[in-house]
Protein backbone atom coordinates (compact mmCIF):
# COMPACT_ATOMS: atom_id res chain seq x y z
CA UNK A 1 -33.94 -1.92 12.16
CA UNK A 2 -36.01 -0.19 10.06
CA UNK A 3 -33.97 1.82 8.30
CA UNK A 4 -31.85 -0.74 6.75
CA UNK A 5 -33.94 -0.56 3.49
CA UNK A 6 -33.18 3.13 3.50
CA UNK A 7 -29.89 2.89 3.53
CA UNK A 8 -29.72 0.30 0.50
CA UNK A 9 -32.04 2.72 -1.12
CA UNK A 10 -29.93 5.45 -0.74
CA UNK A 11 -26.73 3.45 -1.35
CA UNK A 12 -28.17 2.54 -4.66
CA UNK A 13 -29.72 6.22 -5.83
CA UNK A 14 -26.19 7.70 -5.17
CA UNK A 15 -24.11 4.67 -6.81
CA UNK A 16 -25.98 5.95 -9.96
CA UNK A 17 -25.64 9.70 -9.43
CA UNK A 18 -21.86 8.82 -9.02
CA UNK A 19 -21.64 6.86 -11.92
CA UNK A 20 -23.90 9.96 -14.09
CA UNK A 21 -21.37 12.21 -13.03
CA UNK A 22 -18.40 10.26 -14.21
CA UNK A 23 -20.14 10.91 -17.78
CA UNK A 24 -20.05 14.64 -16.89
CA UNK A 25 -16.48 16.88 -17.35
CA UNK A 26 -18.05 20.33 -16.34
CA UNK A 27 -18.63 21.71 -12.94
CA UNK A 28 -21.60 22.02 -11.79
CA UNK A 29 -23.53 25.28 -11.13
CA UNK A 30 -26.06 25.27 -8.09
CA UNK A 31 -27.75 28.55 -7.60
CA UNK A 32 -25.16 30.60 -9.15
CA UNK A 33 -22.10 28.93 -7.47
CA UNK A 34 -19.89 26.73 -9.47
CA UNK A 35 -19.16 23.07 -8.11
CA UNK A 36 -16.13 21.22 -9.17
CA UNK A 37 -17.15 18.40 -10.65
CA UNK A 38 -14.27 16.08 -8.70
CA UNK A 39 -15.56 17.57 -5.16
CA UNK A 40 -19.18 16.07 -6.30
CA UNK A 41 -17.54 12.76 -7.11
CA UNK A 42 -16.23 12.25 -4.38
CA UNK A 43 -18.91 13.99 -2.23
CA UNK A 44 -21.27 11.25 -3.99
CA UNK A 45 -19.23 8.35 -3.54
CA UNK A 46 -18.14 8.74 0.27
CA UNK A 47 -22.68 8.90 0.09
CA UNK A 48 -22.42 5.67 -1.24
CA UNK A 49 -20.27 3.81 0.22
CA UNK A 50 -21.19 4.94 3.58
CA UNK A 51 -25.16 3.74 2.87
CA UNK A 52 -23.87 0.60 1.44
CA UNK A 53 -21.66 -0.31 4.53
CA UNK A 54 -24.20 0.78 6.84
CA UNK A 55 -26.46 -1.51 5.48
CA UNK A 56 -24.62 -4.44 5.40
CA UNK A 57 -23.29 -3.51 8.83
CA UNK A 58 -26.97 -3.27 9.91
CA UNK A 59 -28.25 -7.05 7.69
CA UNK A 60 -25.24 -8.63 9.63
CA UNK A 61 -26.94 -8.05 13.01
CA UNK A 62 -30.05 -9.30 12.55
């Protein structure tokens, strides 16, 4: 189960993007294409929540 630390890792890095973006109001622009700034919220949180549960999910096995 190597990959448990990832997933806190990851959980963790995209908590924090999620709670930057909260801070943010305008949409974001990624190569020329604008980005509601709600979709990347969300898109960010459902990251982090699914890290977070797969890790615990994984530390409750071993």
């Amino acid at each position: 189960m190597k990959y448990s630390k990832w997933s806190l890792i990851f959980g963790i890095i995209s908590s924090i993007v999620f709670i930057g973006l909260l801070m943010d109001s305008e949409p974001l622009s990624y190569r020329g294409l604008e980005i509601d700034i709600r979709v990347a919220r969300m898109v960010c949180l459902l990251i982090a929540i699914l890290n977070l549960a797969s890790y615990l999910g994984l530390k409750k096995w071993k």
